[in-house]
N, C-alpha and C. Protein backbone atom coordinates (compact mmCIF):
# COMPACT_ATOMS: atom_id res chain seq x y z
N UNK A 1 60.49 25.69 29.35
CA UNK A 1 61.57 26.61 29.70
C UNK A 1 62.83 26.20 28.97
N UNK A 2 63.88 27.06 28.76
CA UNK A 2 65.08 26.95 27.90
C UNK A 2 65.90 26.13 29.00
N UNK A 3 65.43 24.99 29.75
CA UNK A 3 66.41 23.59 30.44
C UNK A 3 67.67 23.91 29.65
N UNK A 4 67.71 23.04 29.18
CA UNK A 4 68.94 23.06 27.85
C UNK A 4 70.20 23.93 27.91
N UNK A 5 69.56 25.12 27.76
CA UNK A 5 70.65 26.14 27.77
C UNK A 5 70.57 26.39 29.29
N UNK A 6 69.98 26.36 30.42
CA UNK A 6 70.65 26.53 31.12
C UNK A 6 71.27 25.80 32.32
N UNK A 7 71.25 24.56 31.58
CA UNK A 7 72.24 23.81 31.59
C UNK A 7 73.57 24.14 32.11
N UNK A 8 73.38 24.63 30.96
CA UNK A 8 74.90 24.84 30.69
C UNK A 8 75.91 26.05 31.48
N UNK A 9 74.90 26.39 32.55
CA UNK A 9 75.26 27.89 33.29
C UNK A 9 75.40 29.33 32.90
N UNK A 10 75.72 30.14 33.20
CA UNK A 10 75.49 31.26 32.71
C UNK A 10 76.78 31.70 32.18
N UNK A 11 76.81 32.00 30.91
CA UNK A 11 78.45 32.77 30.25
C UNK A 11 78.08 34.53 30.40
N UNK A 12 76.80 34.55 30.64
CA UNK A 12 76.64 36.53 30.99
C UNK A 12 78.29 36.30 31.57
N UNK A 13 78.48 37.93 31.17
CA UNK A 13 79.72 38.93 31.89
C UNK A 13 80.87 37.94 31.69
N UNK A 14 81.19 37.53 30.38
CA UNK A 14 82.69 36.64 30.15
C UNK A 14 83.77 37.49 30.42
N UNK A 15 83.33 38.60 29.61
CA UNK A 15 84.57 39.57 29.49
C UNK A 15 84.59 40.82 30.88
N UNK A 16 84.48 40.61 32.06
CA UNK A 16 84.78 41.46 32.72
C UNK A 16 85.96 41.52 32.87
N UNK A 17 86.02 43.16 34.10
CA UNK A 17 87.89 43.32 33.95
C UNK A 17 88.78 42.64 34.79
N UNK A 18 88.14 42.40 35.76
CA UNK A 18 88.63 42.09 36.87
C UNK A 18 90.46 42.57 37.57
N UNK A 19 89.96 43.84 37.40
CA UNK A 19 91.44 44.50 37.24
C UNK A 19 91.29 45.87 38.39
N UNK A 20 90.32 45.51 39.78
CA UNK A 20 90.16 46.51 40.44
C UNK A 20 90.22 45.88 41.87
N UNK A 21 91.37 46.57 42.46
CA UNK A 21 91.85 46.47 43.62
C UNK A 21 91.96 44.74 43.78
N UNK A 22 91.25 43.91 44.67
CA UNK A 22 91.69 42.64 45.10
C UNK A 22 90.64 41.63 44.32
N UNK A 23 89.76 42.00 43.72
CA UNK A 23 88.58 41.62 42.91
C UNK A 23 87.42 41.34 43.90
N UNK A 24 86.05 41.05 43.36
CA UNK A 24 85.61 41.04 44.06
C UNK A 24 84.89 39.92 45.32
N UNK A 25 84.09 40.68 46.36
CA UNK A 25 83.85 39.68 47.53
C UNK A 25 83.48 38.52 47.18
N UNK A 26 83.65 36.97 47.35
CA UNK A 26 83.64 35.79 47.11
C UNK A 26 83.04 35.32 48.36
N UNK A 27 81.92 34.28 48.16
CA UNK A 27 81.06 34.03 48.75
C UNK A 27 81.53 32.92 50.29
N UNK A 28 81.52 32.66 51.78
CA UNK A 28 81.81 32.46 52.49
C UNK A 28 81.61 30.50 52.31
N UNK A 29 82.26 29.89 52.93
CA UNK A 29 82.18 28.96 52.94
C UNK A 29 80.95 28.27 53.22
N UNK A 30 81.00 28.84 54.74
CA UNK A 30 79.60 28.63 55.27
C UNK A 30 78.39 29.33 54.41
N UNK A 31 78.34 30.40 53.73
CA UNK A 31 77.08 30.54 53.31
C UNK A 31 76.46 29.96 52.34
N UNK A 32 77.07 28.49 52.03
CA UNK A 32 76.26 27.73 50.85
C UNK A 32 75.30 27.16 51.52
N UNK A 33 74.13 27.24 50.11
CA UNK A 33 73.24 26.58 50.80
C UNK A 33 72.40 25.25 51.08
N UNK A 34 71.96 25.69 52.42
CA UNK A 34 71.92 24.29 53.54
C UNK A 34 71.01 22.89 53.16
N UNK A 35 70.18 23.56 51.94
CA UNK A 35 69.53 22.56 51.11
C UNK A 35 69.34 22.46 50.07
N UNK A 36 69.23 21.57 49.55
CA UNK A 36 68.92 21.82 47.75
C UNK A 36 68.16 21.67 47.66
N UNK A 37 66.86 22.24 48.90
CA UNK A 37 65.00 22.44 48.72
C UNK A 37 65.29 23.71 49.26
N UNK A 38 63.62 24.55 48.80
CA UNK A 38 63.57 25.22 49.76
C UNK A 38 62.84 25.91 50.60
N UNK A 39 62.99 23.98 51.38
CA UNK A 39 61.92 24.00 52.39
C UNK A 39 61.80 25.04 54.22
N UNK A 40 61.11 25.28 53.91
CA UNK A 40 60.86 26.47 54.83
C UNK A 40 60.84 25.75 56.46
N UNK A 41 61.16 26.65 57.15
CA UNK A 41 61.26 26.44 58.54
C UNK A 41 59.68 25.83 59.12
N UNK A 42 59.62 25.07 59.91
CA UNK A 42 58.30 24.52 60.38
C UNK A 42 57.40 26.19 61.23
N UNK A 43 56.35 25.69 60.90
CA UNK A 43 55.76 26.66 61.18
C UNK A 43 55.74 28.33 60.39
N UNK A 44 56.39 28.26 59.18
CA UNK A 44 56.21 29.72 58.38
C UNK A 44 55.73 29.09 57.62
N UNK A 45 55.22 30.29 56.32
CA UNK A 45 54.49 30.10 55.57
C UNK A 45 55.24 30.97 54.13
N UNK A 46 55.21 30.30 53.59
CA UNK A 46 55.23 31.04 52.37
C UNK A 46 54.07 31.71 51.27
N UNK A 47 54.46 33.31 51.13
CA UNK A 47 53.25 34.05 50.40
C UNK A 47 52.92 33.37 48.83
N UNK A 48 51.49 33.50 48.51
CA UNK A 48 50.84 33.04 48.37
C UNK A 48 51.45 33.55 46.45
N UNK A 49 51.47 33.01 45.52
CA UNK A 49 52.93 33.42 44.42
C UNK A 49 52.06 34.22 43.88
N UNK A 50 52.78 35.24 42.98
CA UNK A 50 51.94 36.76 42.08
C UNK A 50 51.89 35.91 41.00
N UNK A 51 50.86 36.76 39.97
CA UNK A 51 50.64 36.82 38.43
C UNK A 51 52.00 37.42 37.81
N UNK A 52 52.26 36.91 36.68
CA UNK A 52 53.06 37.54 36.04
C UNK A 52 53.26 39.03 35.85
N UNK A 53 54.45 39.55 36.42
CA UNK A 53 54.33 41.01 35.48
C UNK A 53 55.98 41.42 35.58
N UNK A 54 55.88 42.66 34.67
CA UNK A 54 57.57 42.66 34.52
C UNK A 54 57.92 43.43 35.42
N UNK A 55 59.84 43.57 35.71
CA UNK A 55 60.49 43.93 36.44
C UNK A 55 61.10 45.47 36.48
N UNK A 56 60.32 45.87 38.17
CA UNK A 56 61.13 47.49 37.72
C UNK A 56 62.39 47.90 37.72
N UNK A 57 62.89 47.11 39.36
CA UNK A 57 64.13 47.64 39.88
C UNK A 57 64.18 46.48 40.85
N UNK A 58 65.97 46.18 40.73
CA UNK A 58 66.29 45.45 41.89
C UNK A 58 67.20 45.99 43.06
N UNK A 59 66.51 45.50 44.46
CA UNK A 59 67.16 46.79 45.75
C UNK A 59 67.33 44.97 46.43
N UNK A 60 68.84 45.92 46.93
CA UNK A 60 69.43 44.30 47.80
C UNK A 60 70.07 45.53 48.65
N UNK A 61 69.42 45.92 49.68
CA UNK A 61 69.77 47.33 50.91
C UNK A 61 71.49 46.83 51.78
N UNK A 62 71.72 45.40 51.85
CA UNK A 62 72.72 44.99 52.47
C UNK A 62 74.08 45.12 51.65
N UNK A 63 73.85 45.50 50.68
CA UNK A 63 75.10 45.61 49.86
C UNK A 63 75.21 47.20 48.98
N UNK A 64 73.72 47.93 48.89
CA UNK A 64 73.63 49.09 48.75
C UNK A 64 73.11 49.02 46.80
N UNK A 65 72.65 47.99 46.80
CA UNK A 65 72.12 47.81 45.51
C UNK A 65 70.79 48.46 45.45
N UNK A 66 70.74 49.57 44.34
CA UNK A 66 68.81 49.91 43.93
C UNK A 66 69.52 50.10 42.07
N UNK A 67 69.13 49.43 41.22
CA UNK A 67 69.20 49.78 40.15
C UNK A 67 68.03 49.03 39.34
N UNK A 68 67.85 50.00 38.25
CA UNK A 68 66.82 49.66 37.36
C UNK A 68 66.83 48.46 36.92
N UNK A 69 65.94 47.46 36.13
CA UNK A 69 66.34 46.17 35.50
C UNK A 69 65.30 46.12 34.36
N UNK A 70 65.96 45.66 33.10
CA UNK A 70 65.50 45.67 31.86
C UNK A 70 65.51 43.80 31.53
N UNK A 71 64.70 43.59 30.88
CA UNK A 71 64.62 42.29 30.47
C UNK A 71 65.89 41.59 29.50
N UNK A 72 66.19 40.61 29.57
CA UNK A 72 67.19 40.20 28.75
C UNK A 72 66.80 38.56 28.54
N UNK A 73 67.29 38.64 27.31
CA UNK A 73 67.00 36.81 26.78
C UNK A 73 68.34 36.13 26.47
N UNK A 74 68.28 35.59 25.45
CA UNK A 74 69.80 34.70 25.01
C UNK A 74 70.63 35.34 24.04
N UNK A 75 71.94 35.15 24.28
CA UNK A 75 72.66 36.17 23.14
C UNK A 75 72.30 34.97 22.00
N UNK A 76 73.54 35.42 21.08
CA UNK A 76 73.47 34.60 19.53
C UNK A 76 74.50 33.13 19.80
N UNK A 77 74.89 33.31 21.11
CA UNK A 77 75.33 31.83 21.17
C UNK A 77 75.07 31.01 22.21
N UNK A 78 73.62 30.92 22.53
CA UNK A 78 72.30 30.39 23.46
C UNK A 78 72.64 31.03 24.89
N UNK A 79 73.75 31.98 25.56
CA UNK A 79 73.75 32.03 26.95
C UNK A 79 72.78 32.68 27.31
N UNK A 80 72.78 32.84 28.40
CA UNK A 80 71.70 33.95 29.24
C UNK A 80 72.39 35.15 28.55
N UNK A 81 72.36 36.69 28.19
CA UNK A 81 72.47 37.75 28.06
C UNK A 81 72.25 38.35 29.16
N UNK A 82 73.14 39.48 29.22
CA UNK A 82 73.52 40.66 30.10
C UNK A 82 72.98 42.01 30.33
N UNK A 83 72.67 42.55 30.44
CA UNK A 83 72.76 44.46 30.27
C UNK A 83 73.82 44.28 29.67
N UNK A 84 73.78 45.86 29.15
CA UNK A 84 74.50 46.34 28.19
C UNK A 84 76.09 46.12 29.62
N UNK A 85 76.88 46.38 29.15
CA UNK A 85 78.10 46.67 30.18
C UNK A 85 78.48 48.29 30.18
N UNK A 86 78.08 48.76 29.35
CA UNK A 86 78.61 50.16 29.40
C UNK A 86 77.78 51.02 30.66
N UNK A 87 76.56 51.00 31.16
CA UNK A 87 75.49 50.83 32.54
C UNK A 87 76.29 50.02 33.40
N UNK A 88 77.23 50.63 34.24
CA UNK A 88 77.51 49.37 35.59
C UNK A 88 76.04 49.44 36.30
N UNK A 89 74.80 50.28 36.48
CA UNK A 89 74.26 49.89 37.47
C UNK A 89 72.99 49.85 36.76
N UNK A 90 72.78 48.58 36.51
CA UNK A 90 71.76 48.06 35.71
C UNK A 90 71.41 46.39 35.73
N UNK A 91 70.35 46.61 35.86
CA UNK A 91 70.19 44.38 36.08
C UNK A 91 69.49 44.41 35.16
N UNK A 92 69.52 42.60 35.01
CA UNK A 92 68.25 42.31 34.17
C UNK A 92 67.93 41.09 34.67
N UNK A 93 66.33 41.05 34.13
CA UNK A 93 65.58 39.97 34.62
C UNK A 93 65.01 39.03 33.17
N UNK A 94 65.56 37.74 33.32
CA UNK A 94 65.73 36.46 32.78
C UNK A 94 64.57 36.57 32.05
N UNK A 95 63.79 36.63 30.92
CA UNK A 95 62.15 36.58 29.94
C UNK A 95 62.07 35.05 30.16
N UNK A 96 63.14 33.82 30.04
CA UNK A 96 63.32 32.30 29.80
C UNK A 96 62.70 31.89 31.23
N UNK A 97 62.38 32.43 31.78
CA UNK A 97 62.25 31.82 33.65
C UNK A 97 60.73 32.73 34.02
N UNK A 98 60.07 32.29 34.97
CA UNK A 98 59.15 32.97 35.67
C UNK A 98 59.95 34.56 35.96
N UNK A 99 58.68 35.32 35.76
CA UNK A 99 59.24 36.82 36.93
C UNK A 99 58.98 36.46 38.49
N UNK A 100 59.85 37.43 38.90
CA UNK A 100 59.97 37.32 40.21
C UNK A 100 58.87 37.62 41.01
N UNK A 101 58.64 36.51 41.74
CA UNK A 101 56.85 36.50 42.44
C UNK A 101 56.28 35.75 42.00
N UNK A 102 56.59 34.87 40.74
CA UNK A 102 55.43 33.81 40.16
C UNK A 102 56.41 32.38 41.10
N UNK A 103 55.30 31.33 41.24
CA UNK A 103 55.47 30.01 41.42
C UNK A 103 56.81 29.76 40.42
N UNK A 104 57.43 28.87 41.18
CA UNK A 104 58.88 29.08 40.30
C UNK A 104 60.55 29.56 40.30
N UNK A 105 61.15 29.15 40.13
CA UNK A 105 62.76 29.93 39.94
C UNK A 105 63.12 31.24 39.18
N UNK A 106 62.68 32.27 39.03
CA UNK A 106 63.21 33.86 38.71
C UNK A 106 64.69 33.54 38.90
N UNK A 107 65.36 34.57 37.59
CA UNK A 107 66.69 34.65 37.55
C UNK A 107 66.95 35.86 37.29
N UNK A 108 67.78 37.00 37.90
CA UNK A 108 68.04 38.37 38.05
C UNK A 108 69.85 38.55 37.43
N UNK A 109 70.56 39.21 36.41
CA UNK A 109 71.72 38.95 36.21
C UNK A 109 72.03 40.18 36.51
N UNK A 110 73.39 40.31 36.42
CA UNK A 110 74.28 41.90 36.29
C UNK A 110 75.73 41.64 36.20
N UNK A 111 76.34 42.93 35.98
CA UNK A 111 78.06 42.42 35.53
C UNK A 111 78.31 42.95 37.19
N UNK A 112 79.67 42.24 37.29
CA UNK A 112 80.60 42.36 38.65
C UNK A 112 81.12 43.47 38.29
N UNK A 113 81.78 44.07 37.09
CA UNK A 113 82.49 44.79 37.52
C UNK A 113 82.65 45.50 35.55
N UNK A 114 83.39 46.38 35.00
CA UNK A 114 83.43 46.03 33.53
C UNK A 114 84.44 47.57 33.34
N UNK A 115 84.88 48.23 32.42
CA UNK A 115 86.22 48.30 32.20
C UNK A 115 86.53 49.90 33.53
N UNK A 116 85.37 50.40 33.63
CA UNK A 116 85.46 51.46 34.46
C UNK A 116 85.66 51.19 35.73
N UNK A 117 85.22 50.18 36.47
CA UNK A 117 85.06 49.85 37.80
C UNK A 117 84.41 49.09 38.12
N UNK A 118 83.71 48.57 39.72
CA UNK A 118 82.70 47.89 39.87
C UNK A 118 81.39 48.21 39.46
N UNK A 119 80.51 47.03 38.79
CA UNK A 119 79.16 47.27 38.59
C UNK A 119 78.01 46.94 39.81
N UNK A 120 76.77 46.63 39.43
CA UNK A 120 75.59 46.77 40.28
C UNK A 120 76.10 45.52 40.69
N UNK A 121 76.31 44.26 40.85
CA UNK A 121 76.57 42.82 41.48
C UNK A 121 77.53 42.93 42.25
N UNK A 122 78.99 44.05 42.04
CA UNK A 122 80.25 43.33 42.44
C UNK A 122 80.03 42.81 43.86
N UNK A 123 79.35 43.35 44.81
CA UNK A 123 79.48 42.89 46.38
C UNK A 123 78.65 41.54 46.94
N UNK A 124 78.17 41.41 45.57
CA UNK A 124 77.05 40.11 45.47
C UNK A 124 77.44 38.58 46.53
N UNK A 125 78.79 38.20 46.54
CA UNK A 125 79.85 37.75 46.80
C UNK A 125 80.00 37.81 48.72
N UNK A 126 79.54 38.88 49.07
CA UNK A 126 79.36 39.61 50.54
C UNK A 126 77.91 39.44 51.21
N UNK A 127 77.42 39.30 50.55
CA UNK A 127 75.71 38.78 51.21
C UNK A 127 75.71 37.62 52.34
N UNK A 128 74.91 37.69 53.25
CA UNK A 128 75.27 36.71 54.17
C UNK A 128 73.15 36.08 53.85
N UNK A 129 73.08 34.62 54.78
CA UNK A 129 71.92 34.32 54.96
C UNK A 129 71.23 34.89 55.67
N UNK A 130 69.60 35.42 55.18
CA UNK A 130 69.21 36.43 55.94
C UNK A 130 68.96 37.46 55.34
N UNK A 131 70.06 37.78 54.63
CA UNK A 131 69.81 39.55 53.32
C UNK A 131 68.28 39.36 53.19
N UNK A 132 68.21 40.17 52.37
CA UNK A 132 66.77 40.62 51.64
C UNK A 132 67.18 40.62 50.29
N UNK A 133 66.47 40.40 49.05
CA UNK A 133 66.34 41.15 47.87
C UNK A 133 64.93 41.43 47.40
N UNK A 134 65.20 42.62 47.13
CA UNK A 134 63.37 43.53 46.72
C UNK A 134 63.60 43.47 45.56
N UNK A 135 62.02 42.97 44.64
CA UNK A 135 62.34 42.90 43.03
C UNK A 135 61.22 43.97 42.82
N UNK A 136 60.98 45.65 43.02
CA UNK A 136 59.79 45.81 42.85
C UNK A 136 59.52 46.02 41.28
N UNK A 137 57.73 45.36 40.93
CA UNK A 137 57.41 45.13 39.63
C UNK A 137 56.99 45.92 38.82
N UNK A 138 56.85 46.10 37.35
CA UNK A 138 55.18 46.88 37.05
C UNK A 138 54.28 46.79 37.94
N UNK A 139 53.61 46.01 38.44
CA UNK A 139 52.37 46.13 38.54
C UNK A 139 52.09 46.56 39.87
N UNK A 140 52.92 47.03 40.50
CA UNK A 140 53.16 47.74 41.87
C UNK A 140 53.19 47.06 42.92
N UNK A 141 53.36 45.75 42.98
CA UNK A 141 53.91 45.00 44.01
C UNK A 141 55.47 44.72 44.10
N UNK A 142 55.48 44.13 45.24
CA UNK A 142 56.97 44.12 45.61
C UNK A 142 57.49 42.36 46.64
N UNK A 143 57.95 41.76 45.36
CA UNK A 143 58.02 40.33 46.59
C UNK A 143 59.37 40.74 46.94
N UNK A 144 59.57 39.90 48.25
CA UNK A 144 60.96 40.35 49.04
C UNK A 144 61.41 38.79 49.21
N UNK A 145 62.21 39.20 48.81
CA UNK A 145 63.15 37.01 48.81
C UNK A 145 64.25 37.47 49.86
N UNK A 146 64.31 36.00 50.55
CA UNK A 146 65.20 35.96 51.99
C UNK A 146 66.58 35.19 51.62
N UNK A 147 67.62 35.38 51.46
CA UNK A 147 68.98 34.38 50.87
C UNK A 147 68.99 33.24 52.04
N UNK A 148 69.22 32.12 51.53
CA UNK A 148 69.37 30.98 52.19
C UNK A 148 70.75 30.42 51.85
N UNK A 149 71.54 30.68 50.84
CA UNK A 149 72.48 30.64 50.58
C UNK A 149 73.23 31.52 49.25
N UNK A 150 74.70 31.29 49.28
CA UNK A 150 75.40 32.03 48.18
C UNK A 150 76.52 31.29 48.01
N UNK A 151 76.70 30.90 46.59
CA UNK A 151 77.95 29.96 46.80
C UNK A 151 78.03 30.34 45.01
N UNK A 152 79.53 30.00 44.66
CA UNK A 152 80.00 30.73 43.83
C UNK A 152 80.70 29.22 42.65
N UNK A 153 80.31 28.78 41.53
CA UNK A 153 80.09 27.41 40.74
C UNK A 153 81.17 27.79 39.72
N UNK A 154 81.85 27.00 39.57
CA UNK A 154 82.67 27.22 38.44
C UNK A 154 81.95 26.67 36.80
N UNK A 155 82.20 27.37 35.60
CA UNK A 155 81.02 27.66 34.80
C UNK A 155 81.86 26.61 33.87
N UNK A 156 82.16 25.82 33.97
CA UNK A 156 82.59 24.45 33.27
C UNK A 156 82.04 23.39 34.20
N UNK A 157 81.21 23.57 35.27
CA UNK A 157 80.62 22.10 36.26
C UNK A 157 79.77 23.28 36.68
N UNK A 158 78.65 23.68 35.72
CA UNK A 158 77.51 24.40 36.94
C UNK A 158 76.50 23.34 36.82
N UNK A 159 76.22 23.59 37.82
CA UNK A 159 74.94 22.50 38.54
C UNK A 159 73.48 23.18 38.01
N UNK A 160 73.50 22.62 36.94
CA UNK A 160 71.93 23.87 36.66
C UNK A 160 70.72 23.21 36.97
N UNK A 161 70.44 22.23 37.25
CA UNK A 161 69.54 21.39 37.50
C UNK A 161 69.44 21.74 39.11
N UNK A 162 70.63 22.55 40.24
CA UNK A 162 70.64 22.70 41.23
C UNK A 162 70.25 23.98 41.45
N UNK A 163 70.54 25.00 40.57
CA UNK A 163 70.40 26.41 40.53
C UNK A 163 69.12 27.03 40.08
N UNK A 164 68.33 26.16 38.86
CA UNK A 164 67.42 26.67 38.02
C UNK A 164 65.90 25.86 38.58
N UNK A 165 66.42 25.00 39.06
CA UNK A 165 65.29 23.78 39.23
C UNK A 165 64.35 24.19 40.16
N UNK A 166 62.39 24.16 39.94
CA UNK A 166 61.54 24.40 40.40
C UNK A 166 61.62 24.09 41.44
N UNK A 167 61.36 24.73 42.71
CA UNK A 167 61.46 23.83 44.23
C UNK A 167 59.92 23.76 44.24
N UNK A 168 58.99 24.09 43.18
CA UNK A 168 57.17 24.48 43.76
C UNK A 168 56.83 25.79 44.38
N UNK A 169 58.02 26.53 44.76
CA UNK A 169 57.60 27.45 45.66
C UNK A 169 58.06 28.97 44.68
N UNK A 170 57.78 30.03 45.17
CA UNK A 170 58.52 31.32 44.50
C UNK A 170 60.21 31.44 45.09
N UNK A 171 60.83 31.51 44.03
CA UNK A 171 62.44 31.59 44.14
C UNK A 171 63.00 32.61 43.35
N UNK A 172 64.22 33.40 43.73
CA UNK A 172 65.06 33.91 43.06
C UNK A 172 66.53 33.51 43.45
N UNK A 173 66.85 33.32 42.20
CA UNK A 173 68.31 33.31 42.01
C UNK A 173 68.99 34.86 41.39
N UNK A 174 70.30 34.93 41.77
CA UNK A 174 70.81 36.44 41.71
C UNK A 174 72.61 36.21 41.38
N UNK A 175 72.73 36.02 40.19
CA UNK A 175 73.92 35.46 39.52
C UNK A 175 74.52 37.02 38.36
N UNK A 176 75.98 36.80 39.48
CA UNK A 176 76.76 37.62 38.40
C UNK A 176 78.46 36.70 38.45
N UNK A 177 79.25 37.06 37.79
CA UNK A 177 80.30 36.77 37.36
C UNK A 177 81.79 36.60 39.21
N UNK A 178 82.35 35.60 38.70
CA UNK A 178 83.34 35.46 40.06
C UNK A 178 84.13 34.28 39.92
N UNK A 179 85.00 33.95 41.07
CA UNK A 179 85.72 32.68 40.74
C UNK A 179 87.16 33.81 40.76
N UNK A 180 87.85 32.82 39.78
CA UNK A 180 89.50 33.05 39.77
C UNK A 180 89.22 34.22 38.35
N UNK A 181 90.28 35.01 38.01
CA UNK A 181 89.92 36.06 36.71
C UNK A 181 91.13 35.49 35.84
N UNK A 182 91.49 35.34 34.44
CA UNK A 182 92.23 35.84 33.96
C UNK A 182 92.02 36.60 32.75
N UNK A 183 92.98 37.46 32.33
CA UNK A 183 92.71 38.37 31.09
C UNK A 183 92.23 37.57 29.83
N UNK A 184 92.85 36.13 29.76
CA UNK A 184 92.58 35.53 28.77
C UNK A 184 91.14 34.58 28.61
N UNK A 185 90.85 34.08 29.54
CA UNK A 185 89.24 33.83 29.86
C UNK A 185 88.35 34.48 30.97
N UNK A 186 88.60 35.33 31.30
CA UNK A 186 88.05 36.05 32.20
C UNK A 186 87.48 35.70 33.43
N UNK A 187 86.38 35.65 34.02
CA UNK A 187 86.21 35.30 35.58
C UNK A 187 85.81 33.22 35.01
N UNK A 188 86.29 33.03 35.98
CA UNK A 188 85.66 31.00 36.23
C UNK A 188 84.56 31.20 36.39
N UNK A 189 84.47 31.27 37.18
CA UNK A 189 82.88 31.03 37.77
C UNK A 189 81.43 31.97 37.91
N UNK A 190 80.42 31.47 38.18
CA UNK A 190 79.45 32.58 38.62
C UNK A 190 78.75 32.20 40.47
N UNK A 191 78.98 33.61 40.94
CA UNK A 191 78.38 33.68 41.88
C UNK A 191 76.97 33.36 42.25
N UNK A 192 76.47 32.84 42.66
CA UNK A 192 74.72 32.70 42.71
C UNK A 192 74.30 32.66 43.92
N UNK A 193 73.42 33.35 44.40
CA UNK A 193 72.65 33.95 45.27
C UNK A 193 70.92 32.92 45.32
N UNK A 194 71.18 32.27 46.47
CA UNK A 194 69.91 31.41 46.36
C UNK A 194 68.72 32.41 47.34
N UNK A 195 67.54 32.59 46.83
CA UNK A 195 66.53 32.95 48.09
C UNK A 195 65.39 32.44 48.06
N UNK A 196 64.33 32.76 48.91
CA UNK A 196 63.00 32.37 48.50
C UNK A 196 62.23 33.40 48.96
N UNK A 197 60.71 33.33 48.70
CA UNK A 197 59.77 34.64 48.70
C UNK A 197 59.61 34.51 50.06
N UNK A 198 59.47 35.72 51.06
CA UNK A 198 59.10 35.59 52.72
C UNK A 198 57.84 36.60 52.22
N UNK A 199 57.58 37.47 51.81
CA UNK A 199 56.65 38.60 51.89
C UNK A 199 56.38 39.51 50.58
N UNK A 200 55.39 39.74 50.44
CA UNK A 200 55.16 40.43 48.88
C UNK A 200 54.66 42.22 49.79
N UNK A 201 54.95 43.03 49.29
CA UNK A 201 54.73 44.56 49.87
C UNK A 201 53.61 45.25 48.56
């Protein structure tokens, strides 16, 4: 896997606007999360991980997210890559990482926000432990990841070894742009959304 680069955290969505109303929801104190495993409650079980296949659409119902998602790899200066920005409601799913449902860490991106308004992530920030996110696939299944935490890394000290790193089990991470904004470097940080697989549909 591209370790290395993601390392280094995610520079997706440098240039957002961050120029709409108070910016957006920033992740609660309390909702970081409670382990840096992610080990499941005694007595559940975690579903049993899918075969590879690609990504149709990502639905996060608690924040009012259903948008399509197209694959994305590294721009020309090793980061993770974005959707286009001109699509606010559009994700993409990481090619460098497992898809979502395989054994493994899945990584899902999108912009917060970009020159028109908010995009598909901005409320990302507002998720509490507990949400849902539905990744449904090609291949007509649907794993459903449970957030265990959301906490928001400033992208000069991201912890990628904390964010990206195999727990053994099926994981998604769900990272868009946040922190402090300015016009001249744009958002600090990235938001990240920790979950794990509870149920495949």
């Amino acid at each position: 896997m591209t370790a290395l680069v993601l390392l280094t955290g995610l520079a997706l969505i440098r240039n957002g606007s961050g120029e709409f109303g108070e910016g957006p929801p920033q992740p609660a104190a309390q909702a970081a999360a409670d382990s840096r495993t992610a080990a499941r409650a005694p007595g559940t079980d975690t579903p049993d991980p899918l075969p590879y296949s690609e990504v149709d659409r990502v639905r996060i119902p608690a924040i009012n997210v259903d948008a399509p998602a197209m694959p994305v790899g590294l721009d020309l200066e090793g980061w993770v890559d974005a959707p286009p920005p001109e699509d606010p409601n559009l994700a993409g799913w990481f090619t460098g990482a497992v898809t979502p449902g395989e054994k493994g860490t899945a990584v899902v991106v999108g912009h917060v926000d970009n020159q028109q308004g908010p995009a598909v992530f901005y409320g990302l920030g507002a998720l509490k432990k507990g949400s849902r996110v539905e990744v449904p696939r090609r291949d007509g299944k649907t794993p459903v990841f449970e957030v265990y935490g959301i906490e928001v890394f400033d992208k000069h000290n991201f912890p990628g070894n904390r964010v990206y790193g195999d727990t053994g089990v099926p994981e998604l991470r769900v990272i868009t742009c946040g922190g402090a904004f300015s016009k001249q470097g744009g958002y600090t940080g990235n938001v990240v959304v920790f979950a794990r697989l509870v149920e495949v549909r």
